[in-house]
Every structure is written in structure tokens, then in C-alpha cells.
PDB file of N, CA and C in Angstrom:
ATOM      1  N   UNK A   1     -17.230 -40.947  25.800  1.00  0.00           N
ATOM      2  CA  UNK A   1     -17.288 -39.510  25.853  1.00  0.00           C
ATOM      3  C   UNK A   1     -15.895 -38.909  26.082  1.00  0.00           C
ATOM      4  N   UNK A   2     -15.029 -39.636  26.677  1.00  0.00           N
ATOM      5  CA  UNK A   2     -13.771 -38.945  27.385  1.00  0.00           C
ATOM      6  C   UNK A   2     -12.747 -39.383  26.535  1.00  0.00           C
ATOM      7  N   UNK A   3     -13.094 -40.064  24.905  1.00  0.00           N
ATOM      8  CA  UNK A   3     -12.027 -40.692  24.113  1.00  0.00           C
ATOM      9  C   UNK A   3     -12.373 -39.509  23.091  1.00  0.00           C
ATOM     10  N   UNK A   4     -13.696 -38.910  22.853  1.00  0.00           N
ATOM     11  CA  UNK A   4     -14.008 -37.664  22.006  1.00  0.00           C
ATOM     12  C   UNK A   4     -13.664 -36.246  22.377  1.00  0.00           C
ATOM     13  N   UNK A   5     -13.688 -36.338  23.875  1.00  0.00           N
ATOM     14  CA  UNK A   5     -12.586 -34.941  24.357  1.00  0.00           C
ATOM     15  C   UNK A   5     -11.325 -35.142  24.230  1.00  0.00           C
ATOM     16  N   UNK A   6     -10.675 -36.197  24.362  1.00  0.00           N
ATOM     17  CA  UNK A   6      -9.070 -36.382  23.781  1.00  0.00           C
ATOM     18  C   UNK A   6      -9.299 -36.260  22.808  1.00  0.00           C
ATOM     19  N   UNK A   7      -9.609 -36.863  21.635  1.00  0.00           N
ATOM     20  CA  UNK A   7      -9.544 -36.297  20.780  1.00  0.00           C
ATOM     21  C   UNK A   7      -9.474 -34.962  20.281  1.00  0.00           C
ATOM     22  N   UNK A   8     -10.271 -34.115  20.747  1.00  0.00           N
ATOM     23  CA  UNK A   8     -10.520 -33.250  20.512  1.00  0.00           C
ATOM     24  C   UNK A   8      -9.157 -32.124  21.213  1.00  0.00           C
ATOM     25  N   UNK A   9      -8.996 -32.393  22.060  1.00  0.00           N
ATOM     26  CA  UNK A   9      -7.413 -31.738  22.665  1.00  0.00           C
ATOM     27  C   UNK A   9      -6.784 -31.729  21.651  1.00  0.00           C
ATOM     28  N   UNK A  10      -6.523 -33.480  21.309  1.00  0.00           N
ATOM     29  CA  UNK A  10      -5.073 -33.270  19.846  1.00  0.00           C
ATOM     30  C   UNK A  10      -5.288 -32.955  19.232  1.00  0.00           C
ATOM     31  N   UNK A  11      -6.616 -32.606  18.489  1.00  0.00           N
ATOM     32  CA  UNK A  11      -6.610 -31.559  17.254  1.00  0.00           C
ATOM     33  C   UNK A  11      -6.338 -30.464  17.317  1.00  0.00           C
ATOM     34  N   UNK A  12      -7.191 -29.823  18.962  1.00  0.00           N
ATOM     35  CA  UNK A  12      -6.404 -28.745  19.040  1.00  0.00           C
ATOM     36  C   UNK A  12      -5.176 -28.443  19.109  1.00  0.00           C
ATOM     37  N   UNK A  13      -4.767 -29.269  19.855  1.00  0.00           N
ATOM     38  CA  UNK A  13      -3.039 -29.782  19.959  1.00  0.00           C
ATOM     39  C   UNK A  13      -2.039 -29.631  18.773  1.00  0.00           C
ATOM     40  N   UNK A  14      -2.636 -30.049  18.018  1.00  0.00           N
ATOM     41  CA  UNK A  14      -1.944 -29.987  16.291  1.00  0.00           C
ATOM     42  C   UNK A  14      -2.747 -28.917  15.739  1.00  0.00           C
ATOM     43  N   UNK A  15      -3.223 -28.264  15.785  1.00  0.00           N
ATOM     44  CA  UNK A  15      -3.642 -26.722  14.659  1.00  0.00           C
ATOM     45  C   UNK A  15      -2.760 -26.027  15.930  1.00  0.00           C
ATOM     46  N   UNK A  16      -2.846 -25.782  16.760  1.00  0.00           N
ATOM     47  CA  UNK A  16      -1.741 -24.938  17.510  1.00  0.00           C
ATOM     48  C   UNK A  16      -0.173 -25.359  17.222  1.00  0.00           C
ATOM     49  N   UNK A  17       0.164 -26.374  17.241  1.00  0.00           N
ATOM     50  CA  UNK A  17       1.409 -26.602  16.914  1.00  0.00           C
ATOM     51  C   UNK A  17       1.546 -26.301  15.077  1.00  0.00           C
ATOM     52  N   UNK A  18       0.681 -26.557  14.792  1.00  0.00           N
ATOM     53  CA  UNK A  18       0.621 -25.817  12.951  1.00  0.00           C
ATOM     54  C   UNK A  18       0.998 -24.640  12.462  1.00  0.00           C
ATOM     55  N   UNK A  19       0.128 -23.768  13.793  1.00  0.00           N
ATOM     56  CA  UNK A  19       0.218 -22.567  13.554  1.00  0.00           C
ATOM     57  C   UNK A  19       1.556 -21.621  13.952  1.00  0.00           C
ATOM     58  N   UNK A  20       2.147 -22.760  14.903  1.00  0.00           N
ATOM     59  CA  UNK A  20       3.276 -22.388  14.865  1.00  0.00           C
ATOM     60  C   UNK A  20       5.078 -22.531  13.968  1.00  0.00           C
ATOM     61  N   UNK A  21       4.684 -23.480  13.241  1.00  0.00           N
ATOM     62  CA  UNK A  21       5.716 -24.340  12.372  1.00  0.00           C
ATOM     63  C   UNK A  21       5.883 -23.316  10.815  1.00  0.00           C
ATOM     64  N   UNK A  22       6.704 -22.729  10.652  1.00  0.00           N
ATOM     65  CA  UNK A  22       6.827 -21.763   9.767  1.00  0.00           C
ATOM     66  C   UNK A  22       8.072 -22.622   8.596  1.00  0.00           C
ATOM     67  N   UNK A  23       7.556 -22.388   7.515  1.00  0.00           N
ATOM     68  CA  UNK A  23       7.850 -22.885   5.816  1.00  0.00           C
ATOM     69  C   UNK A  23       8.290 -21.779   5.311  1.00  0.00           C
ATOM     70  N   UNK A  24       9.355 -21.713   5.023  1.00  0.00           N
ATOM     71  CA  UNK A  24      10.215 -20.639   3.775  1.00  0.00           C
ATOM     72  C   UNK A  24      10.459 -20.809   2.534  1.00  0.00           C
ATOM     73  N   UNK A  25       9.941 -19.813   1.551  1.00  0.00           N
ATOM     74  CA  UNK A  25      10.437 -20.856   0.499  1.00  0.00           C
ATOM     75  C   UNK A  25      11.151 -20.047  -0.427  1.00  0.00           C
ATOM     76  N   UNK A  26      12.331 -19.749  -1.160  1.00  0.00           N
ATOM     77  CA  UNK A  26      12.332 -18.556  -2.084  1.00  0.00           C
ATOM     78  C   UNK A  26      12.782 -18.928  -3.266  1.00  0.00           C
ATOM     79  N   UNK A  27      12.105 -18.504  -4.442  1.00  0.00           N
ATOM     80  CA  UNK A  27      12.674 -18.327  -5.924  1.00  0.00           C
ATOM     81  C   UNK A  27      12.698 -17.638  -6.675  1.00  0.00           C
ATOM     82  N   UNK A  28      14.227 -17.078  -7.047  1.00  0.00           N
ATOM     83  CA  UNK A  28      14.491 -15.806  -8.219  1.00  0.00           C
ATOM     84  C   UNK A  28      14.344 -14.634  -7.249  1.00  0.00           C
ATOM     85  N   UNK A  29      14.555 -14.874  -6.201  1.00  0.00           N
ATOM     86  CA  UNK A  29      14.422 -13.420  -4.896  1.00  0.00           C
ATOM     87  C   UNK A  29      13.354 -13.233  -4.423  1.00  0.00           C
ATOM     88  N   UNK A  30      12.143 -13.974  -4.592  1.00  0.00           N
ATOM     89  CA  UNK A  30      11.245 -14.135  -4.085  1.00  0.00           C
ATOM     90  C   UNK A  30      11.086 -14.654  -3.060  1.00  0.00           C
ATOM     91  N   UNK A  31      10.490 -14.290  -1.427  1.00  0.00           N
ATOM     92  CA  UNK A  31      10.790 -14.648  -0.406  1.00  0.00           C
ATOM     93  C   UNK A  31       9.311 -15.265  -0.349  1.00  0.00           C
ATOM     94  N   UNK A  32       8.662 -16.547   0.319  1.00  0.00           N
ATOM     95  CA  UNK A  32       7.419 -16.856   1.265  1.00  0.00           C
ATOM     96  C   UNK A  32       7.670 -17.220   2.428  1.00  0.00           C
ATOM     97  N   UNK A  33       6.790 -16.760   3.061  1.00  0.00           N
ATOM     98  CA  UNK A  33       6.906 -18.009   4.622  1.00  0.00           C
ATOM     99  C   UNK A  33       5.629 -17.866   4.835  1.00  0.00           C
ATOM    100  N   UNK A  34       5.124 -18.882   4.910  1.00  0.00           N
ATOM    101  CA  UNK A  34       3.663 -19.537   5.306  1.00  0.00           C
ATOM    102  C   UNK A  34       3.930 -20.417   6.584  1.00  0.00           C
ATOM    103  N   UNK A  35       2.787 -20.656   7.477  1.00  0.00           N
ATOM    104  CA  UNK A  35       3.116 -21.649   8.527  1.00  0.00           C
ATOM    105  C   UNK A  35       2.434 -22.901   7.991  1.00  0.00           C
ATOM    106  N   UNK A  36       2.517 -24.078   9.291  1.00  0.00           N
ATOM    107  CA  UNK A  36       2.007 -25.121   9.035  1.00  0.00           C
ATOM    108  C   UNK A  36       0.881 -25.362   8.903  1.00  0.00           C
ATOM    109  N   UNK A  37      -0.646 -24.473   8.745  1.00  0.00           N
ATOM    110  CA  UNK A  37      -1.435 -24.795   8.123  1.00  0.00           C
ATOM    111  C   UNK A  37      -1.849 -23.679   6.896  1.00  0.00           C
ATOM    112  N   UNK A  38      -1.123 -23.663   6.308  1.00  0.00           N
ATOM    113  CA  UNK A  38      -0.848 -23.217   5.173  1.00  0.00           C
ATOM    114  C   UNK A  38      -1.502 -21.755   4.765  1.00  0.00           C
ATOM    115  N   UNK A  39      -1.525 -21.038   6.137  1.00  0.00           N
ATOM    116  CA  UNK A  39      -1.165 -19.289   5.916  1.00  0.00           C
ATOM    117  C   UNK A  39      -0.734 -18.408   5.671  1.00  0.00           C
ATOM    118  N   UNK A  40      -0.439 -17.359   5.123  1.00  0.00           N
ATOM    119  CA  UNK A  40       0.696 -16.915   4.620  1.00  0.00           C
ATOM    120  C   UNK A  40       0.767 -15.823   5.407  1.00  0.00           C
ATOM    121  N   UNK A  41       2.352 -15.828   5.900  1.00  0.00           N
ATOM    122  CA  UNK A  41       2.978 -15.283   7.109  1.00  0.00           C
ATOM    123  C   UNK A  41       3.301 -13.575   6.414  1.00  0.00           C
ATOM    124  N   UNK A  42       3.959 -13.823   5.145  1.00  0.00           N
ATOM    125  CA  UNK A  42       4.760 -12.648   4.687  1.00  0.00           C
ATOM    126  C   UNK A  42       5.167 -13.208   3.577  1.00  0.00           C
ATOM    127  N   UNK A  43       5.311 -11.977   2.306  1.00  0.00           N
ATOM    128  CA  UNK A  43       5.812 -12.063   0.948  1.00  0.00           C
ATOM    129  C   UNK A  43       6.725 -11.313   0.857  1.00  0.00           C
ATOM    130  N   UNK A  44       8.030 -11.464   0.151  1.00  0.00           N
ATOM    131  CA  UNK A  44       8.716 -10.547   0.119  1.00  0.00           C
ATOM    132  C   UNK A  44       9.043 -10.369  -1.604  1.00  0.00           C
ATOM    133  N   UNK A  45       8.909  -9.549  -2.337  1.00  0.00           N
ATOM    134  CA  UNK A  45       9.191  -9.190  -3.725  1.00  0.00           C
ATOM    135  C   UNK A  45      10.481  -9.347  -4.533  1.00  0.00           C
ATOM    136  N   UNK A  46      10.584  -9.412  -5.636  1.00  0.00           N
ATOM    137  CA  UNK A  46      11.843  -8.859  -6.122  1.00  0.00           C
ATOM    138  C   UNK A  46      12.131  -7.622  -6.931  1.00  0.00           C
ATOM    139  N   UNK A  47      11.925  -6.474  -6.572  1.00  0.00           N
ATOM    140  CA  UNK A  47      11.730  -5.210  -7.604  1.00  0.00           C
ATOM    141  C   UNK A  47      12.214  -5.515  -8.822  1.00  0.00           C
ATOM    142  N   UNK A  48      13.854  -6.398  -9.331  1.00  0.00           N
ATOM    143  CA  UNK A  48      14.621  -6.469 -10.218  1.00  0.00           C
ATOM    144  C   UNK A  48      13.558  -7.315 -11.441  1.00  0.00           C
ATOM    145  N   UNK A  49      13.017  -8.059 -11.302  1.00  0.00           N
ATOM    146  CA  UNK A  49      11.820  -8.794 -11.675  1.00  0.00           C
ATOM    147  C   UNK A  49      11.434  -8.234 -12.943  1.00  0.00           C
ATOM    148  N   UNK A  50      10.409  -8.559 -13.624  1.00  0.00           N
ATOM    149  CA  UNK A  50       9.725  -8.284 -14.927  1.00  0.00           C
ATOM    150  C   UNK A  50       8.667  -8.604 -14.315  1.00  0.00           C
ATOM    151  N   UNK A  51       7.590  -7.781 -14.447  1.00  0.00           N
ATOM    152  CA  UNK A  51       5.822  -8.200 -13.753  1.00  0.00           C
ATOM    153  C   UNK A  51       5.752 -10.197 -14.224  1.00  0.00           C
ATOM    154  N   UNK A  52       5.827 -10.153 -15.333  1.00  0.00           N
ATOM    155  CA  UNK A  52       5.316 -11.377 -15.870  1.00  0.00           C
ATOM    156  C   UNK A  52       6.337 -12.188 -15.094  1.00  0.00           C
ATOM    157  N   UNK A  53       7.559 -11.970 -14.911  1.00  0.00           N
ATOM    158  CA  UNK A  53       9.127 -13.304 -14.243  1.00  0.00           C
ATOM    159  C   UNK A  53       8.547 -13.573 -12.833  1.00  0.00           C
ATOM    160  N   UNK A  54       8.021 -12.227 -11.835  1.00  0.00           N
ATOM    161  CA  UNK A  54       7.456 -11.855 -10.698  1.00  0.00           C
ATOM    162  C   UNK A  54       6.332 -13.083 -10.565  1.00  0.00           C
ATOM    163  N   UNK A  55       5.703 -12.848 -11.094  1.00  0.00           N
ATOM    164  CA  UNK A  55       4.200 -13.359 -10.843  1.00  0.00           C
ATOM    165  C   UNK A  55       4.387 -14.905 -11.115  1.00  0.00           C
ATOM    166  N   UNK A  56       5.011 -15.319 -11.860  1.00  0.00           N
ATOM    167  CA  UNK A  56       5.595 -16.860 -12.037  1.00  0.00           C
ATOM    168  C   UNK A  56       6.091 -17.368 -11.001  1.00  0.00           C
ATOM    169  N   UNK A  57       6.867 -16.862 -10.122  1.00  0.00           N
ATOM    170  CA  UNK A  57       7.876 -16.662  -9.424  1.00  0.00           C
ATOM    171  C   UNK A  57       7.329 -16.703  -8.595  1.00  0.00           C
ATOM    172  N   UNK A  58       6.363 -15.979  -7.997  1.00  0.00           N
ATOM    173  CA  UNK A  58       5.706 -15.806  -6.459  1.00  0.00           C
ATOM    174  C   UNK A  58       4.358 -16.604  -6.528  1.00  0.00           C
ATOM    175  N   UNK A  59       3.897 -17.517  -7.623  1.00  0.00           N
ATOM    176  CA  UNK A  59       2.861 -18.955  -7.871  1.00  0.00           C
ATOM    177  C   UNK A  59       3.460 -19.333  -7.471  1.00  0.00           C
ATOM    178  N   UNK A  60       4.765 -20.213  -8.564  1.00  0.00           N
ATOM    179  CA  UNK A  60       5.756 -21.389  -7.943  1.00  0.00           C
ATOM    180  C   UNK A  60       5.840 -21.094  -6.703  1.00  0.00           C
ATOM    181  N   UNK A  61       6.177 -20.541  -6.003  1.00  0.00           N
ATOM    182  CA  UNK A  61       7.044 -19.931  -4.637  1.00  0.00           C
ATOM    183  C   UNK A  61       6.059 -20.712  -3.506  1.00  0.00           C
ATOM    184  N   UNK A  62       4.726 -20.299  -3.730  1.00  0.00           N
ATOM    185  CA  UNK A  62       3.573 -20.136  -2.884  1.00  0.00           C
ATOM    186  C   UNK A  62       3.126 -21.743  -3.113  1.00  0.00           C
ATOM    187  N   UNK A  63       2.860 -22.203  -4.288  1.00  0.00           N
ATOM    188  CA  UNK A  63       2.395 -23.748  -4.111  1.00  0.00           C
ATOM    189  C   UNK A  63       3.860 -24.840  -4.186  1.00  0.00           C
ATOM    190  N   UNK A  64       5.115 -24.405  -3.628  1.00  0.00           N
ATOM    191  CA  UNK A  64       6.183 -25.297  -3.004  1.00  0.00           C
ATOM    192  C   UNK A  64       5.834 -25.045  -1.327  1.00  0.00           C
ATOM    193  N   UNK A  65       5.588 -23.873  -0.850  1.00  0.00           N
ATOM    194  CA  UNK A  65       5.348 -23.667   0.110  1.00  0.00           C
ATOM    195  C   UNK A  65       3.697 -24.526   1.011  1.00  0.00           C
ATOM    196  N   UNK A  66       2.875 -24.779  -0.204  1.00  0.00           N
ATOM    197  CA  UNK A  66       1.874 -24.874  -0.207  1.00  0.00           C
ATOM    198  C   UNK A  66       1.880 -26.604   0.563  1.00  0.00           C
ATOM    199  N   UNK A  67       2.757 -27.238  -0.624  1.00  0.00           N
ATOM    200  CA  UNK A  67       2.728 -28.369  -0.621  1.00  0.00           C
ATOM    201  C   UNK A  67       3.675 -28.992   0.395  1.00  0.00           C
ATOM    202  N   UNK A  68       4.888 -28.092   0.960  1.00  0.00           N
ATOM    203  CA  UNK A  68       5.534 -28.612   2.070  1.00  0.00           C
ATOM    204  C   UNK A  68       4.722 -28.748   3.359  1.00  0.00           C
ATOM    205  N   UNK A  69       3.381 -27.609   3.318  1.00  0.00           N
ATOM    206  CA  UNK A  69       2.830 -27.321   4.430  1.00  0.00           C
ATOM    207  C   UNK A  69       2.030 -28.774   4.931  1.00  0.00           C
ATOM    208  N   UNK A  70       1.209 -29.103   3.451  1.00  0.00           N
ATOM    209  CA  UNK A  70       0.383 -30.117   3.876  1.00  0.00           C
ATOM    210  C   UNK A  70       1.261 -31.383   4.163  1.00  0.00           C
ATOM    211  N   UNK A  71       2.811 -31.511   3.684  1.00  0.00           N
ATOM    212  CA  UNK A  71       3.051 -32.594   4.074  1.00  0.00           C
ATOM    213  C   UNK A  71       3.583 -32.360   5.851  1.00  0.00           C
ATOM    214  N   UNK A  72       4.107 -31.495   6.159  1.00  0.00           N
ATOM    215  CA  UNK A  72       4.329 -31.153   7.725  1.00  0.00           C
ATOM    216  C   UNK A  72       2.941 -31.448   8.097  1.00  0.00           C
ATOM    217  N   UNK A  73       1.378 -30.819   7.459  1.00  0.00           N
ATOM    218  CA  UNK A  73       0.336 -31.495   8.278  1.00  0.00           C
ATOM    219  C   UNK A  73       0.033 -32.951   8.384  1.00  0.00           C
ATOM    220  N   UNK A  74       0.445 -33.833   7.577  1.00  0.00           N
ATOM    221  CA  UNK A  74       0.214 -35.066   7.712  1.00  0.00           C
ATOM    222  C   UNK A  74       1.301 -35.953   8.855  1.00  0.00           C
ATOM    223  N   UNK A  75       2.237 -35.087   8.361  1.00  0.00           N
ATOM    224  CA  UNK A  75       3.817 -35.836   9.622  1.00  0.00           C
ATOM    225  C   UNK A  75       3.150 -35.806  10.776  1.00  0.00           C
ATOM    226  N   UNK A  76       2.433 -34.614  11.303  1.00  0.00           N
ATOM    227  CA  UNK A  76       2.082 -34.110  12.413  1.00  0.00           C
ATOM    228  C   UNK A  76       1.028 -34.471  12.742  1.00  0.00           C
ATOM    229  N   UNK A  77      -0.120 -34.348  12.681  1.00  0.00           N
ATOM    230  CA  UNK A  77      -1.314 -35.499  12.635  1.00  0.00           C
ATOM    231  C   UNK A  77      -0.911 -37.052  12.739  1.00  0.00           C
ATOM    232  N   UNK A  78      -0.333 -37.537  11.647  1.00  0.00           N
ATOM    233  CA  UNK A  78       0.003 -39.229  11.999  1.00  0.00           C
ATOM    234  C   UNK A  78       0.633 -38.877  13.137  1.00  0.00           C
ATOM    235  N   UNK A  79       1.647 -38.191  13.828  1.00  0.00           N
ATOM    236  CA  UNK A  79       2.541 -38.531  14.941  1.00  0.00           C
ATOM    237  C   UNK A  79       1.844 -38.394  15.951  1.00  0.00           C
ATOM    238  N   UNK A  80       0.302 -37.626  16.271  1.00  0.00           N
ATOM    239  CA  UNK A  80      -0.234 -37.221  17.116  1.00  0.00           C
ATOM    240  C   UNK A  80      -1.537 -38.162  17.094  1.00  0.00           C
ATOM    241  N   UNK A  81      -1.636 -38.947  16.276  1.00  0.00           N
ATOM    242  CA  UNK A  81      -2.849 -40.121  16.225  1.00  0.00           C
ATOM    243  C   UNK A  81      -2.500 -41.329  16.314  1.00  0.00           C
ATOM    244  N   UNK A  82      -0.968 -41.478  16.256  1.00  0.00           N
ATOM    245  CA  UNK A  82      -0.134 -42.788  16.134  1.00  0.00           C
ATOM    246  C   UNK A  82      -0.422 -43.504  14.960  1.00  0.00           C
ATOM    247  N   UNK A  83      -1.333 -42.867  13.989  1.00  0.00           N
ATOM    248  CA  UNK A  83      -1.079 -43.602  12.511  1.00  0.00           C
ATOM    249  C   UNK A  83       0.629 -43.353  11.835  1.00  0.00           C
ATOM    250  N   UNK A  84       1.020 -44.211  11.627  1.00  0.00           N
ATOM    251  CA  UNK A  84       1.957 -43.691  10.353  1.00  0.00           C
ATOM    252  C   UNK A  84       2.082 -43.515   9.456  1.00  0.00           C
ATOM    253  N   UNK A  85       3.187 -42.650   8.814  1.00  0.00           N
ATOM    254  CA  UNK A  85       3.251 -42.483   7.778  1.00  0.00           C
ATOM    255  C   UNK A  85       4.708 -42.481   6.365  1.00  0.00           C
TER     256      UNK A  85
END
């Protein structure tokens, strides 16, 4: 019973530390920052842009951001379960 409440701490343990770990990412003046479980904090635009350059621009932007996030969640989890990775 008392190995399923630890447990349960470090998960909480790690979505709190997630939620604090902030990812930037920018392309073509496009700003993201999402945190470590992959929320999005703030967008920032590029007016100079073409709708269509924009919108390319702030996909890419968002799934580099996307994909750094989940790998910070796995660093962080293995380090907090003692699996490695």
C-alpha cells in the first residue's frame, strides 16, 4: 500500500515539475513556449508573414515544441522511476 502512495507522490512530483519546465521554440519570427507537459504557455505572431508562410510557421513551431516536450517528459519520468534512458 505504501509503495502505491510513493508512487503516486512522484507522479505528482513530475506533472508539477512539468508544469513548470518551459520549451521555446521560434521560426521565421514566430515565437512558442509551451511547458513540459505540452501546454501552450503563449504564441507570439509575425505580422510581416503571408497568412499561408504564418500558419506553416506556427505548425512547424508548435510540433518542434511538441516533440521537445515529450522528450523532457520521458528524461523526467525515467530520472524519477530510476528507469533509464
Amino acid at each position: 500500500m505504501f509503495d502505491k502512495l510513493r508512487d503516486l507522490k512522484k507522479l505528482k512530483d513530475l506533472d508539477s515539475m512539468l508544469g513548470k519546465e518551459m520549451i521555446e521554440r521560434e521560426r521565421d519570427g514566430i515565437k512558442i513556449v509551451i511547458n513540459g507537459k505540452s501546454e501552450i504557455v503563449s504564441i507570439s505572431l509575425n505580422p510581416e508573414l503571408d497568412i499561408k508562410k504564418q500558419g506553416e510557421s506556427l505548425k512547424n513551431c508548435i510540433n518542434d515544441a511538441s516533440r521537445d516536450a515529450k522528450m523532457l517528459m520521458a528524461k523526467k519520468a525515467a530520472e524519477i522511476t530510476g528507469f533509464g534512458f
